[in-house]
Protein backbone atom coordinates (compact mmCIF):
# COMPACT_ATOMS: atom_id res chain seq x y z
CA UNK A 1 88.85 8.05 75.02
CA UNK A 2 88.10 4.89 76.16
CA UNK A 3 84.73 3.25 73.88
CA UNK A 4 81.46 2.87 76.29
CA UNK A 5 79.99 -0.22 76.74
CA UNK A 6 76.68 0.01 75.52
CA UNK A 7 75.54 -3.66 75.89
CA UNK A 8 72.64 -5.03 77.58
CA UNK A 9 72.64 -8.90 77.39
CA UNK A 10 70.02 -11.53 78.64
CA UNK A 11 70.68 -14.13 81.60
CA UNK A 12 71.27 -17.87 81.33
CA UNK A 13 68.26 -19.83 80.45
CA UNK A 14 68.06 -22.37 83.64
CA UNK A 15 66.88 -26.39 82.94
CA UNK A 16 65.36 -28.50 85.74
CA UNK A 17 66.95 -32.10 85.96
CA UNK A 18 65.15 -34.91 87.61
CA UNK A 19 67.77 -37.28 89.18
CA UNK A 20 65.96 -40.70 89.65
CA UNK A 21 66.04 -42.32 93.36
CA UNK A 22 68.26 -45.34 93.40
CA UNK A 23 66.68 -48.51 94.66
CA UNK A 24 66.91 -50.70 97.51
CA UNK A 25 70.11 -52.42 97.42
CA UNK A 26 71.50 -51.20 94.41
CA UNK A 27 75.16 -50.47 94.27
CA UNK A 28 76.11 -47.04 95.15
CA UNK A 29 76.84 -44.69 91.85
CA UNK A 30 80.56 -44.56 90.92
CA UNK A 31 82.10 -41.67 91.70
CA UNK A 32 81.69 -39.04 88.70
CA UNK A 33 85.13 -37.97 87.37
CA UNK A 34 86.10 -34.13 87.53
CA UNK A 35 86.22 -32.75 84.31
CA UNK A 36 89.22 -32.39 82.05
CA UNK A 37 91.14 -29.09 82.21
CA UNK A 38 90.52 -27.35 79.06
CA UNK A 39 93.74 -26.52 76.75
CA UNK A 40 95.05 -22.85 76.64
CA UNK A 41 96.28 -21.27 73.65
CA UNK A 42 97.85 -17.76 74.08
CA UNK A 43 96.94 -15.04 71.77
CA UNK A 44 99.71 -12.52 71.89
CA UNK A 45 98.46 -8.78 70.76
CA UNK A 46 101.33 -6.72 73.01
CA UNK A 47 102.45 -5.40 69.24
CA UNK A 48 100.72 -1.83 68.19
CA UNK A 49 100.54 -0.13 65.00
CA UNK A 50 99.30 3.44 64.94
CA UNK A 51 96.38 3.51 62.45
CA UNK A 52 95.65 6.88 60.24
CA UNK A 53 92.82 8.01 59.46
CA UNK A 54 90.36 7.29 62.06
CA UNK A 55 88.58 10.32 64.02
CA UNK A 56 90.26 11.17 67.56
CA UNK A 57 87.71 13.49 69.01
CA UNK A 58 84.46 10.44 68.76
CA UNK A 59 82.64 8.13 70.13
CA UNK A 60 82.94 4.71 68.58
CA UNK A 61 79.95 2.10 68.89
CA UNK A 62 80.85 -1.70 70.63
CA UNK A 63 81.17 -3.81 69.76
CA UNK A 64 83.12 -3.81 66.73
CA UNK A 65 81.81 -5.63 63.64
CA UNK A 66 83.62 -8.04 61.86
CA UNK A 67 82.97 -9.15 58.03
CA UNK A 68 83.42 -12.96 57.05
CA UNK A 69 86.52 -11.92 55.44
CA UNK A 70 88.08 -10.54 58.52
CA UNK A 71 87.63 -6.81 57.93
CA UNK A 72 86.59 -4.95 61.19
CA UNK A 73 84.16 -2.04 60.94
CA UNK A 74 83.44 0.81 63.16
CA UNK A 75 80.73 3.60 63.66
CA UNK A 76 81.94 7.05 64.97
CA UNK A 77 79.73 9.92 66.81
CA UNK A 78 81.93 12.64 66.44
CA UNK A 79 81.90 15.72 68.52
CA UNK A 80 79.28 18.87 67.20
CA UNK A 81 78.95 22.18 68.56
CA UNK A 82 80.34 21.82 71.56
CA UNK A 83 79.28 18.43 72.74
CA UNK A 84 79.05 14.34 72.26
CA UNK A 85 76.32 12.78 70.11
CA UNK A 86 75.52 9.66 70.71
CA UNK A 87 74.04 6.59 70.53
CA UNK A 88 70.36 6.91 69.93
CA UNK A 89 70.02 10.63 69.67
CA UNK A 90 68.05 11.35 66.98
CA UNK A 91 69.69 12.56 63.73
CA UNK A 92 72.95 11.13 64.31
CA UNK A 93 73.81 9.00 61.74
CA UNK A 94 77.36 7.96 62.57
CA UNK A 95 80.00 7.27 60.09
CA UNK A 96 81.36 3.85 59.16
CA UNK A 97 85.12 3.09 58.51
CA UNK A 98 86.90 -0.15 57.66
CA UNK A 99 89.90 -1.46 59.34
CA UNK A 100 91.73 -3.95 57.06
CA UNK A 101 94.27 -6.30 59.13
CA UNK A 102 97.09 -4.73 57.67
CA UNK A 103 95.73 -1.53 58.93
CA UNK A 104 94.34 -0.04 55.45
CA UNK A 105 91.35 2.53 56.64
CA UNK A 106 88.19 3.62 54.43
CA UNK A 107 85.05 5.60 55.15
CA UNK A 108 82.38 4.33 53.69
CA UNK A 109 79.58 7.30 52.55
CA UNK A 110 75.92 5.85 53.88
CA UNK A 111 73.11 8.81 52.40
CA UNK A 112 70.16 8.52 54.99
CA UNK A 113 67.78 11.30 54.85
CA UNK A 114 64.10 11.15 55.57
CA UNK A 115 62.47 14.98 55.53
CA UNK A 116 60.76 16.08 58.55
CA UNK A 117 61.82 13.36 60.45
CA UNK A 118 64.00 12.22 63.45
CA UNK A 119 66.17 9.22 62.34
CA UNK A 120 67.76 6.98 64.71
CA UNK A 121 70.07 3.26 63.05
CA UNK A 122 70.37 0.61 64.86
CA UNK A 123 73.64 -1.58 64.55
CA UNK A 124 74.69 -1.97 61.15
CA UNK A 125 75.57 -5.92 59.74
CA UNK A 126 78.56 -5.78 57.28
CA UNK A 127 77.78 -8.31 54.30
CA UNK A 128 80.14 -10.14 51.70
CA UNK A 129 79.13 -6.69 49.38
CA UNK A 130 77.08 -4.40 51.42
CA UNK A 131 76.63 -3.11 54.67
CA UNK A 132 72.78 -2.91 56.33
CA UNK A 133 71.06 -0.94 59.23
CA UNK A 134 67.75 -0.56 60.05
CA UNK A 135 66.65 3.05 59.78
CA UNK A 136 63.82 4.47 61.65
CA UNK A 137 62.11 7.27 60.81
CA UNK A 138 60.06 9.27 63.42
CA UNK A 139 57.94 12.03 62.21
CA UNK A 140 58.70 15.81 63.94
CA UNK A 141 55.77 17.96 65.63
CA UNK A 142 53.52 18.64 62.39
CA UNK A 143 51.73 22.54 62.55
CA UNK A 144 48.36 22.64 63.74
CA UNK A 145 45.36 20.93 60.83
CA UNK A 146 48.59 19.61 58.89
CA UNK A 147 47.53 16.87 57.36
CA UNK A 148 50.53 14.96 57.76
CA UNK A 149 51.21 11.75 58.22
CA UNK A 150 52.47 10.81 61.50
CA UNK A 151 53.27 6.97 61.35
CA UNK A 152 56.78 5.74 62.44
CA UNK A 153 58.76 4.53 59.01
CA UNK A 154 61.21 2.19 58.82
CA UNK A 155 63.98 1.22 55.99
CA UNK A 156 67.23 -0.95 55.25
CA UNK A 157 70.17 1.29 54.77
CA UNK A 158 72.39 -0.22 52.38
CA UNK A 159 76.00 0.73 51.27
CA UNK A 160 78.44 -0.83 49.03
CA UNK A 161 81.52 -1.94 50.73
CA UNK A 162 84.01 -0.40 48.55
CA UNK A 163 82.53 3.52 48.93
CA UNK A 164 80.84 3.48 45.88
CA UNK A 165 76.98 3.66 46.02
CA UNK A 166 74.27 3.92 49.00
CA UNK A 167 70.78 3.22 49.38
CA UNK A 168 67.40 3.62 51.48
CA UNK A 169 65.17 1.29 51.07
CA UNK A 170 61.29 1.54 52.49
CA UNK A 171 59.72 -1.25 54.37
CA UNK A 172 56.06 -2.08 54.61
CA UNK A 173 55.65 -4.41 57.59
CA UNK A 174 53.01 -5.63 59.36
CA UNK A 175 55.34 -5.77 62.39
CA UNK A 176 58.26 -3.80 64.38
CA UNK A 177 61.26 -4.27 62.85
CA UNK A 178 64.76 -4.12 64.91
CA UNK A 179 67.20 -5.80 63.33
CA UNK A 180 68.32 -6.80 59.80
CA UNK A 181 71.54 -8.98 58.46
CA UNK A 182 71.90 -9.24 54.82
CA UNK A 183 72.95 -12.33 52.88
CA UNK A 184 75.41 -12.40 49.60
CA UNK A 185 72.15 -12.78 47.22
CA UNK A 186 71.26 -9.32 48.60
CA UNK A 187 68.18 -10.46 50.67
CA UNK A 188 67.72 -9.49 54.38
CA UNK A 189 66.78 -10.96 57.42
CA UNK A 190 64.97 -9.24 59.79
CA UNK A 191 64.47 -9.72 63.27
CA UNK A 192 61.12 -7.97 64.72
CA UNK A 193 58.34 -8.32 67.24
CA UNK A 194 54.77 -8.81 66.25
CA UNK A 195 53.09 -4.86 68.00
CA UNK A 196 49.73 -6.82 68.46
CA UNK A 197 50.74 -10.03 69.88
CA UNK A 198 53.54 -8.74 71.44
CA UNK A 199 55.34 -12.42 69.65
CA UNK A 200 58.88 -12.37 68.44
CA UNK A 201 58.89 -12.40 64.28
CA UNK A 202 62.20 -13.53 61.98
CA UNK A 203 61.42 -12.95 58.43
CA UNK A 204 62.96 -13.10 55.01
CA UNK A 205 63.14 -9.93 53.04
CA UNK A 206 63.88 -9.85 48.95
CA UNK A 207 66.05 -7.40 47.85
CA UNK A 208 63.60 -4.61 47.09
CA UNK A 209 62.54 -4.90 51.19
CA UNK A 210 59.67 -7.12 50.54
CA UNK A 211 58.55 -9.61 52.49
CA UNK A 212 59.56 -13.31 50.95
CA UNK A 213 58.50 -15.35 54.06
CA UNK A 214 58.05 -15.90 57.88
CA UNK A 215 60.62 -18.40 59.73
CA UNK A 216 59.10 -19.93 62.69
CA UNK A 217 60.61 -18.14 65.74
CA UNK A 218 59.94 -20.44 69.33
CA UNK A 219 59.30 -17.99 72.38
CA UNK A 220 58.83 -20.66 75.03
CA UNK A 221 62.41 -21.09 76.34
CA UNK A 222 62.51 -17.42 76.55
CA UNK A 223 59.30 -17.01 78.84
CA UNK A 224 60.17 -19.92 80.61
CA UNK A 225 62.90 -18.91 81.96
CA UNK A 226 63.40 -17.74 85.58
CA UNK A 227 66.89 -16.64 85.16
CA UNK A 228 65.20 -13.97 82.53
CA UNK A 229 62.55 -13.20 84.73
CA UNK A 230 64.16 -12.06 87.36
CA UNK A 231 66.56 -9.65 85.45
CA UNK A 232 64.40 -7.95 83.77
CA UNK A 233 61.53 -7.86 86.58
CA UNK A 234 62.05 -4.34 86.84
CA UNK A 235 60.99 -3.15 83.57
CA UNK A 236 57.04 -4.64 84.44
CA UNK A 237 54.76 -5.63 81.94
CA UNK A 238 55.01 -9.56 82.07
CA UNK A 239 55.69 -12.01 79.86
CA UNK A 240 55.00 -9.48 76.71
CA UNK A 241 57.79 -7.13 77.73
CA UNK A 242 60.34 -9.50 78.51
CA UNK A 243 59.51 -11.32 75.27
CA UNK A 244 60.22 -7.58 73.61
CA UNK A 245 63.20 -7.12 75.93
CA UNK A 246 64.93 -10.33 75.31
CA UNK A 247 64.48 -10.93 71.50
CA UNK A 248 65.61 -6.97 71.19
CA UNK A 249 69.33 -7.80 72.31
CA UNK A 250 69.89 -10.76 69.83
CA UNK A 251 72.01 -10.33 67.50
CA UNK A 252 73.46 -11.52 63.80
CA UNK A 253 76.68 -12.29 62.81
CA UNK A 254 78.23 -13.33 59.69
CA UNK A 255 79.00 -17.06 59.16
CA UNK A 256 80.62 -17.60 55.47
CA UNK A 257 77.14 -17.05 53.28
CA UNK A 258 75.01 -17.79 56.19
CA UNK A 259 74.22 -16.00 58.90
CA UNK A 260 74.28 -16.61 62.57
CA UNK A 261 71.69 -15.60 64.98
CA UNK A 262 72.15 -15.60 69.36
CA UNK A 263 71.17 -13.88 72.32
CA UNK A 264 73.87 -12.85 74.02
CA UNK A 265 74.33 -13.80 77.43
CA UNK A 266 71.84 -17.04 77.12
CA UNK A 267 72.16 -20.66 76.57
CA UNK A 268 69.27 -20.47 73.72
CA UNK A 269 71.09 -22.49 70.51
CA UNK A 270 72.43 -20.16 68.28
CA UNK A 271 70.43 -20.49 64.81
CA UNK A 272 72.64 -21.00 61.62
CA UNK A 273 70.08 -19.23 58.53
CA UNK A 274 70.69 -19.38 54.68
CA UNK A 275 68.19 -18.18 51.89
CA UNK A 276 65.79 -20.76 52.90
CA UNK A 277 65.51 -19.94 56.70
CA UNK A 278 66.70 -22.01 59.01
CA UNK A 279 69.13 -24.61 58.30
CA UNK A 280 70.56 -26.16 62.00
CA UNK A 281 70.87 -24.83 65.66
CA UNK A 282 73.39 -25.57 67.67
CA UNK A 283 73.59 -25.53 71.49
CA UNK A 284 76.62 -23.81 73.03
CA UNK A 285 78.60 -26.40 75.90
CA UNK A 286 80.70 -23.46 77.21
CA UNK A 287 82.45 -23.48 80.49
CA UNK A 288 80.52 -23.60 83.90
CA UNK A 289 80.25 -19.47 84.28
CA UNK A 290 80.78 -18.56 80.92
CA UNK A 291 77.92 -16.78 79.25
CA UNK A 292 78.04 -15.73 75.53
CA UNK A 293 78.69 -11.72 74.85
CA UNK A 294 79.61 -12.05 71.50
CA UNK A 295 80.49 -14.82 68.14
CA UNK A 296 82.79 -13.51 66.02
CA UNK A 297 82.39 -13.34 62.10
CA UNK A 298 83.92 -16.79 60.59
CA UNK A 299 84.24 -17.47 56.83
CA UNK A 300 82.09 -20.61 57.47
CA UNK A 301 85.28 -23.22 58.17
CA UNK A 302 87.39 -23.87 61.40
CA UNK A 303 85.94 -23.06 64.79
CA UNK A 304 83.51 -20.46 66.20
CA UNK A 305 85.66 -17.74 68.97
CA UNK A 306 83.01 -16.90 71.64
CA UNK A 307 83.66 -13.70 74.27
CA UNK A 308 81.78 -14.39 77.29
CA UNK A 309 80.82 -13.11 80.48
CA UNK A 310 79.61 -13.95 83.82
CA UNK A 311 75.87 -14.03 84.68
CA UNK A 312 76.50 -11.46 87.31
CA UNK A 313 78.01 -9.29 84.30
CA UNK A 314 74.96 -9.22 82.49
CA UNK A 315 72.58 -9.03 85.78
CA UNK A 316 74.36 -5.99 86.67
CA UNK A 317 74.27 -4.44 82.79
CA UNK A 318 70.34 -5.39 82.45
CA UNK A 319 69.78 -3.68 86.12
CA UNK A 320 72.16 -0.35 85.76
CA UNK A 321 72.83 0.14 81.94
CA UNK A 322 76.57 0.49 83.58
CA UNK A 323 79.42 0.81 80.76
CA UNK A 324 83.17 0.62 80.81
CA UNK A 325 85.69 -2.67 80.75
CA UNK A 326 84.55 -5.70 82.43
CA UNK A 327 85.83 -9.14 83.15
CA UNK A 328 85.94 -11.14 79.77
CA UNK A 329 86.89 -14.55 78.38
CA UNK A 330 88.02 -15.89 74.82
CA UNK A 331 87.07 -19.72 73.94
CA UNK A 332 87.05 -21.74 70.90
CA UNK A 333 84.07 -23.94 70.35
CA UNK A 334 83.15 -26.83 67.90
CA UNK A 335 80.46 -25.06 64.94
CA UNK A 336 78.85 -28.24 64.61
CA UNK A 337 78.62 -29.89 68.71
CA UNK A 338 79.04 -27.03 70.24
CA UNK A 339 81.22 -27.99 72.69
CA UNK A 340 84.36 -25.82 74.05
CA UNK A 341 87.77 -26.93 72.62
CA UNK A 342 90.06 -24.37 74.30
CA UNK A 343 90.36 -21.14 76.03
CA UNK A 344 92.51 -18.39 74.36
CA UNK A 345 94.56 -16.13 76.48
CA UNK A 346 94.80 -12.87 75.49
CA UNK A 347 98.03 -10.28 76.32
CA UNK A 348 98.45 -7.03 74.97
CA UNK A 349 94.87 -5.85 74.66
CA UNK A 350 91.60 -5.96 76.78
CA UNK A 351 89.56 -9.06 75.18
CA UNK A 352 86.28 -6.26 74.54
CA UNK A 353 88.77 -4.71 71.85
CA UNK A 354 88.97 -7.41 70.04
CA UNK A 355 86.83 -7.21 66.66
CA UNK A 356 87.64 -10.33 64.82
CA UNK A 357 88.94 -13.59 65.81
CA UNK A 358 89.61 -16.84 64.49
CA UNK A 359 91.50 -20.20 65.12
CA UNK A 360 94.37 -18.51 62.68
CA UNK A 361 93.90 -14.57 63.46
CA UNK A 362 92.48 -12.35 66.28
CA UNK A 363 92.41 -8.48 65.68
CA UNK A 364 92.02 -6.02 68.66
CA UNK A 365 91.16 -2.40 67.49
CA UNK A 366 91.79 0.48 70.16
CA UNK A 367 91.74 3.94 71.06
CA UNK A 368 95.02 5.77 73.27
CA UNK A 369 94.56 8.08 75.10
CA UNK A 370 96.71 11.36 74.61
CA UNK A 371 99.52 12.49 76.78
CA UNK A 372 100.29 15.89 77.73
CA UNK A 373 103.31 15.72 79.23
CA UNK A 374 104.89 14.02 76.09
CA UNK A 375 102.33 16.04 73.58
CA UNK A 376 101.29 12.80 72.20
CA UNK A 377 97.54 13.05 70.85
CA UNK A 378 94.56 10.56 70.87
CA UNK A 379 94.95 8.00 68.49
CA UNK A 380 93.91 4.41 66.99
CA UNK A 381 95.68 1.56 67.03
CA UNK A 382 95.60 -2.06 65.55
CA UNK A 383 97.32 -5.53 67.29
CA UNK A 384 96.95 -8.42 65.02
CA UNK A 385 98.03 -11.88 66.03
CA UNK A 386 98.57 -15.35 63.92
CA UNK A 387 97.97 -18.31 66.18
């Protein structure tokens, strides 16, 4: 069974250039030269290895996570009673395994219970130690005169990486949480969006969920764009709802201690954050085309691997939620300039398999379908490649 594609990514963020008019009698511009090809490197992943101990009968999340370290994690919604749950049904906490890149599996236990309550996660950030979701809480239909409180709740699910110990932790925010990375100290960041101004909000939690302090998040590029306008025109609302829309889809990934945070499928500079907020931003120069989709987990040295997509990819996901493989491309860019050093190739694996990539590893992570005729069953596989 084939993972869905549950992405919906923003649109390329358009700039105006002014080109000055050349004066009277000034020599004609010289001829601009085309631009140099850009090297290929070939990342070979045509050679499975059956992993054990995964669930057949699921649905796994995309994409997959990736730790600094290079461990890939997955979430599974396994089958109940007959049918699928999934993704954003309520009370479904799916489980998380670990996918070492010598094929080594674990589940790691995550204890989220809130009485009375629907729970939904959202996608979980594996740390250096832990791994964090946010955890929402919704309150059920109360009896008639109950006095209780009906107020949304929110919390960090934590879990120890190595099985041994989980965690709920309650949050008192002043606004809507959605997203939350954690940092080796054990302090979270938390991307939200301010409910009365309708602003997008990056804050600095402490370990016990409490809020440290506010890092100044800049919504202009995102309501100034036109390309963002027009795909998400169709959910109405104006400039508050695409605000809410677009800062909803970014996402963290982890960067050595640090923490990276983009919006996928924009050319907004993706924001490099340490225990003291922000520390640099760097601008993405990717190929004419190429939009982001996803930065793969780095152990802070050596290039950043980018999967992109086409703008007419993410148009199409924004517009029609639509799901299964689509057309996607590996480069290598420069963590400090930004600027696109190579393209990989990939053989052996559709590049939205991959889960963790670097300029010395890339690891694809799959599911195979069974076969009847040969009575071979559903099952996981790994392709690892050194480059």
């Amino acid at each position: 069974m084939k993972r869905e594609l549950l992405v919906v990514s923003l649109a390329c963020l358009f700039s105006s250039v002014s080109v000055p008019a050349q004066k009277a009698g000034a020599p004609p511009p010289a001829p601009q030269k085309p631009p140099q090809e850009l090297q290929t490197r070939i990342v070979d992943l045509s050679d499975h290895k059956t992993l054990s101990g995964l669930p057949a009968a699921a649905v796994s999340g995309y994409p997959e996570n990736c730790s600094a370290d290079g461990v890939t994690f997955l979430e599974f919604y396994v089958y109940a009673h007959g049918s699928i749950w999934m993704p954003g049904d309520p009370e479904v906490i799916p489980d998380i395994y670990s996918i070492a890149a010598d094929g080594a599996v674990k589940k790691i236990p995550r204890d989220i219970q809130v009485p009375n309550s629907d729970i939904y996660t959202t996608e979980f950030y594996p740390g250096a130690d832990l791994i964090a979701a946010l955890v929402t809480a919704t309150p059920g239909k109360s009896p008639a005169g109950s006095q209780a409180d009906n107020r949304t709740e929110y919390f960090i699910s934590t879990a120890e990486r190595d099985g041994s110990s989980s965690k709920l932790i309650p949050l008192d925010l002043w606004f809507e949480p959605l997203k939350v990375a954690v940092l080796d100290s054990g302090r979270f960041l938390v991307t939200g969006i301010d409910t009365l101004n309708k602003n997008p909000v990056l804050a600095l939690l402490e370990t016990d969920g409490t809020l440290l302090h506010m890092i100044d998040v800049d919504e202009r590029p995102i309501t100034s764009s036109r390309a963002l306008g027009t795909i998400y025109k169709g959910l109405g609302g104006g400039t508050e709802q695409l605000v809410a829309a677009s800062f909803s889809r970014a996402d963290f990934v982890p960067y050595g201690s640090r923490v990276l945070l983009f919006v996928p499928g924009s050319q907004l500079p993706v924001l490099i954050l340490g225990e003291d907020g922000e520390e640099n931003a760097v601008r993405l120069k990717l190929p004419k085309g190429e939009l982001p989709e996803w930065i793969f987990s780095s152990s802070g040295n050596g290039t950043w691997v980018i999967r992109t997509q086409g703008i007419g990819t993410f148009e199409a996901l924004a517009t029609t939620g639509g799901s299964g493989p689509v057309a996607q491309h590996l480069f290598e860019a420069d963590p400090v300039t930004g600027e696109t050093l190579r393209e990989l190739r990939v053989d052996g694996m559709d590049p939205m398999y991959i889960s963790c990539a670097s300029s010395k590893q890339v690891v694809a992570v799959d599911e195979e379908p069974g076969n009847k005729e040969t009575g071979t069953a559903p099952h996981w596989i790994i392709a690892v490649s050194s480059q």
